[in-house]
C-alpha atoms as a PDB file:
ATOM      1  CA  UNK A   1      -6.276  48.851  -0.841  1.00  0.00           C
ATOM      2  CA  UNK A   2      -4.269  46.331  -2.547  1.00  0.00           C
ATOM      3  CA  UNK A   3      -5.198  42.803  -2.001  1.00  0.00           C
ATOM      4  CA  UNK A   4      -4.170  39.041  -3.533  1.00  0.00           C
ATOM      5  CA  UNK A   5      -6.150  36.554  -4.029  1.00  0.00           C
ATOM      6  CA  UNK A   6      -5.129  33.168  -4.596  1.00  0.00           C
ATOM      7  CA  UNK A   7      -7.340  30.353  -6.083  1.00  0.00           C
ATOM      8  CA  UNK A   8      -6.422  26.480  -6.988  1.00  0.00           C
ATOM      9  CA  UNK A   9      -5.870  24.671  -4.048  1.00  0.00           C
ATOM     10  CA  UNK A  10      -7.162  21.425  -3.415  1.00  0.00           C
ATOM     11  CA  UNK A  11      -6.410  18.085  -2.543  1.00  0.00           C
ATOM     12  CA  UNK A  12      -4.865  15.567  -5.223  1.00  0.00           C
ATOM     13  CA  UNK A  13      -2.470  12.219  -4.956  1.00  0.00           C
ATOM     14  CA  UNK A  14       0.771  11.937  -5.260  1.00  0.00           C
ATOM     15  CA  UNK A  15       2.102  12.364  -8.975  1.00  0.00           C
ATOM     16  CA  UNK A  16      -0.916  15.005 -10.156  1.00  0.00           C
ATOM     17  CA  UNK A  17      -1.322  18.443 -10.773  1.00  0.00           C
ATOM     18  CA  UNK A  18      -2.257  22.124  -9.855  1.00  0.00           C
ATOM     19  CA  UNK A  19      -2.163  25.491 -10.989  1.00  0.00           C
ATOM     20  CA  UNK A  20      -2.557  27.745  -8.614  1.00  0.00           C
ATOM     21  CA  UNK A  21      -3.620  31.294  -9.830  1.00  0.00           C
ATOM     22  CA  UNK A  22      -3.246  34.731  -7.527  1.00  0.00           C
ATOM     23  CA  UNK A  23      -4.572  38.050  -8.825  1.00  0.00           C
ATOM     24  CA  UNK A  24      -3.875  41.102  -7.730  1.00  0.00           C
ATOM     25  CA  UNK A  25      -6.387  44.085  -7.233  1.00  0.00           C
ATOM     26  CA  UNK A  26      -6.943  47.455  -5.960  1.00  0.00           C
ATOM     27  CA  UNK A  27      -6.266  51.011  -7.269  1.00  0.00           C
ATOM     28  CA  UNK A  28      -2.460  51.884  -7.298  1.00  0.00           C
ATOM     29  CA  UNK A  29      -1.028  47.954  -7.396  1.00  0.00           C
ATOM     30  CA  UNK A  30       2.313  48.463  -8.884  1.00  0.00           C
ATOM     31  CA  UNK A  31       4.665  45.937  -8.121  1.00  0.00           C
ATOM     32  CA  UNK A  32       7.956  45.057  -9.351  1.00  0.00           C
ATOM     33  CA  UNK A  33       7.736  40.891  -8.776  1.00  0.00           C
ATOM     34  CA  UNK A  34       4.942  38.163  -7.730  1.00  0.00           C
ATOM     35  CA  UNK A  35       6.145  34.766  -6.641  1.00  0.00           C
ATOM     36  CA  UNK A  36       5.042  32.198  -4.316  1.00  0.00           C
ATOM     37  CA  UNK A  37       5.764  30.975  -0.830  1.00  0.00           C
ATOM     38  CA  UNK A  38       4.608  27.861   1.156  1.00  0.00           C
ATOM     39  CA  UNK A  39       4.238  26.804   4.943  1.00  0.00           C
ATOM     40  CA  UNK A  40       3.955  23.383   5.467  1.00  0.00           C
ATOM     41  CA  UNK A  41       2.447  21.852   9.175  1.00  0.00           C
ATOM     42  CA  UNK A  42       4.909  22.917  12.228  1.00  0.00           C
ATOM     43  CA  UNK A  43       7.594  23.976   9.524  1.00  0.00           C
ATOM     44  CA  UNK A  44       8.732  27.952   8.553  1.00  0.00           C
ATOM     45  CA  UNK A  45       7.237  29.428   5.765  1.00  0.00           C
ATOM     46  CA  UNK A  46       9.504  28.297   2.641  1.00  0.00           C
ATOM     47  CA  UNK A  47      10.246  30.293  -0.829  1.00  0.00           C
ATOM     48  CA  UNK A  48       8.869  28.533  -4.066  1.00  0.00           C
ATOM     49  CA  UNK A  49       9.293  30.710  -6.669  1.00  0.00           C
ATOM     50  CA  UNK A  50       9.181  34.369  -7.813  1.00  0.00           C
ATOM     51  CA  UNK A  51       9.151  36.423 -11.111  1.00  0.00           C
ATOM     52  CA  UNK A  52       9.487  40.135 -12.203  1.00  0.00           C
ATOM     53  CA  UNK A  53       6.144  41.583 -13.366  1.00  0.00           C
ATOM     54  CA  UNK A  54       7.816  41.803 -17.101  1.00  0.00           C
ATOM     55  CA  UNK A  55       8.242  38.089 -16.874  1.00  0.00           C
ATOM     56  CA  UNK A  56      12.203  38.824 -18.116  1.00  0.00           C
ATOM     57  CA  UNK A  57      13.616  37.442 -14.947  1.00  0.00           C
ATOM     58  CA  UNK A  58      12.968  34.461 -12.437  1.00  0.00           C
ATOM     59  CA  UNK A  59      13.687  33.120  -8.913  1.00  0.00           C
ATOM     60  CA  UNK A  60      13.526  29.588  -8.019  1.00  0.00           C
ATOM     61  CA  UNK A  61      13.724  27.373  -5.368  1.00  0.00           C
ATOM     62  CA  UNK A  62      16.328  24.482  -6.116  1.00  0.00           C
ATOM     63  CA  UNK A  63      14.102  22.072  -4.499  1.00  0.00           C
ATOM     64  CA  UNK A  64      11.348  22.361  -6.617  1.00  0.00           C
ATOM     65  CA  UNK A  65      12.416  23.864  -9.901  1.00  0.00           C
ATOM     66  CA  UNK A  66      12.141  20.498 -11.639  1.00  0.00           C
ATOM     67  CA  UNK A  67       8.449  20.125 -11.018  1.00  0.00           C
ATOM     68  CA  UNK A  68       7.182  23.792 -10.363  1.00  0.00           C
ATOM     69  CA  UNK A  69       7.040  26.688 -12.889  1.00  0.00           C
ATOM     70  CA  UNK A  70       6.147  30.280 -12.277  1.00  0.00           C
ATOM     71  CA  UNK A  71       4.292  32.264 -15.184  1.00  0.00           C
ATOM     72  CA  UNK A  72       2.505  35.720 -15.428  1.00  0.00           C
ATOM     73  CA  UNK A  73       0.054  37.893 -17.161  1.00  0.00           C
ATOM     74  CA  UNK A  74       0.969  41.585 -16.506  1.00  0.00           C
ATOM     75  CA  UNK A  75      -2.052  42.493 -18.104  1.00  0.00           C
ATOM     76  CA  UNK A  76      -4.474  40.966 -15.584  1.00  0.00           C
ATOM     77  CA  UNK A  77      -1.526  41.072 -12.834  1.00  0.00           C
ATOM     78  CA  UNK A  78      -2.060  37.318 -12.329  1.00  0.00           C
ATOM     79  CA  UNK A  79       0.635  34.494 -11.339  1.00  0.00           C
ATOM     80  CA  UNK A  80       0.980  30.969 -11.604  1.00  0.00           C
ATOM     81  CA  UNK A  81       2.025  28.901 -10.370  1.00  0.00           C
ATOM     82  CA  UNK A  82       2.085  25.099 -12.593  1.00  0.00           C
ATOM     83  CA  UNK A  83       2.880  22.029 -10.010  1.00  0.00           C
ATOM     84  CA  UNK A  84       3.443  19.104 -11.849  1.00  0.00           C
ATOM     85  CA  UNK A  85       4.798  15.632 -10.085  1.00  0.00           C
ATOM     86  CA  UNK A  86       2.713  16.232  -6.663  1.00  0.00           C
ATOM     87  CA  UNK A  87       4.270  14.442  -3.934  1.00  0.00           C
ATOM     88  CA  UNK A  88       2.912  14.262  -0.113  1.00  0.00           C
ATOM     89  CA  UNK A  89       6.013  16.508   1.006  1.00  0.00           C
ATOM     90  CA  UNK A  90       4.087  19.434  -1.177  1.00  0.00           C
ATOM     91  CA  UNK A  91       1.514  19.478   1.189  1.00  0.00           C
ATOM     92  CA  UNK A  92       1.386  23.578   2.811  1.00  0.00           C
ATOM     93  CA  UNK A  93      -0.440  26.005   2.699  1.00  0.00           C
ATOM     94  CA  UNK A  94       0.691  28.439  -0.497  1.00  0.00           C
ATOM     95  CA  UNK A  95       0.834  32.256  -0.078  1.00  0.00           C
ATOM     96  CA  UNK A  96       1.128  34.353  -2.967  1.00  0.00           C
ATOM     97  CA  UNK A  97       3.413  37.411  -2.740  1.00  0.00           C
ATOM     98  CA  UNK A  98       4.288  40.722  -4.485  1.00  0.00           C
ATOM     99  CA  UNK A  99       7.237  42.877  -4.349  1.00  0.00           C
ATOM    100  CA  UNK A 100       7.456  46.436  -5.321  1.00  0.00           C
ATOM    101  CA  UNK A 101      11.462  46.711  -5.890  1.00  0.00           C
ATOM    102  CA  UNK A 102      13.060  43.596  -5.883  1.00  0.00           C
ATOM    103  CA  UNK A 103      12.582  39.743  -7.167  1.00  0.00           C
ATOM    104  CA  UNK A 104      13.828  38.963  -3.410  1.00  0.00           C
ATOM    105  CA  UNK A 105      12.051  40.967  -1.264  1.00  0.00           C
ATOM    106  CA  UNK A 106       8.146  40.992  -0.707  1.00  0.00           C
ATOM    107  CA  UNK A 107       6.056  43.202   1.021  1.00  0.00           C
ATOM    108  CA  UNK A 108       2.047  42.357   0.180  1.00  0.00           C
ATOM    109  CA  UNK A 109       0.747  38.943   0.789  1.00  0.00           C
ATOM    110  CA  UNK A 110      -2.077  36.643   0.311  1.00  0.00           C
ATOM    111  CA  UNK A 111      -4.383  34.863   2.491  1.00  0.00           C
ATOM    112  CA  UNK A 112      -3.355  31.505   1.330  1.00  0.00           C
ATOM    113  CA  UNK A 113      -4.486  28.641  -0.649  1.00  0.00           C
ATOM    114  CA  UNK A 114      -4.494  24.754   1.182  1.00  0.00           C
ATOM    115  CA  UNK A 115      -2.911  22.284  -1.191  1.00  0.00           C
ATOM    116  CA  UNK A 116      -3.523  18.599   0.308  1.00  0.00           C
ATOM    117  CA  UNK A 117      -0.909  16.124  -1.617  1.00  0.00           C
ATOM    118  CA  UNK A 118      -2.313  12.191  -0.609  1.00  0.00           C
ATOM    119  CA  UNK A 119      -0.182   9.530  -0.885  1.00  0.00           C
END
């Protein structure tokens, strides 16, 4: 069975940084695209970010393109995800993701990481 795990969360103030980190495992993972997706208190869950397994393509969200950035290693099918610029309004819970035919569409998910931003 395929399962993500995602790792980094925590609680920092406003202006710091995170890397949060999911890796997939299980026999048979084959995906096509990991990304990132984040549900902040009493709002929907909100796309971040997203990236082809290859690392030759990218999808990201407008509002936090600036400050975010997605990265992979295929070889330990791992994802990234590099927050930089923290603010309060970051606060959600994060849920990795992983797509097995399209950058836009995902159909295994994570458990979730908390990240706490403090102002």
């Amino acid at each position: 069975q395929v399962q993500l795990v995602e790792s980094g969360g925590g609680l920092v103030q406003a202006g710091g940084s995170l890397r949060l980190s999911c890796a997939a495992s299980g026999d048979g993972f084959s995906a096509y695209s990991m990304g990132w997706f984040r549900r902040a208190p009493g709002k929907e869950r909100e796309f971040v970010s997203a990236i082809t397994l290859t690392g030759d393509a990218r999808n990201e969200a407008d509002s936090t393109r600036d400050r975010f950035t997605i990265s992979i290693d295929n070889a330990k099918n791992t994802v990234y995800l590099q927050m930089n610029s923290l603010k309060p309004d970051d606060t959600a819970v994060y849920y990795c993701a992983a797509g097995t035919w399209s950058l836009y569409e995902f159909n295994i998910w994570g458990q979730g990481t908390q990240v706490t931003v403090s102002s």
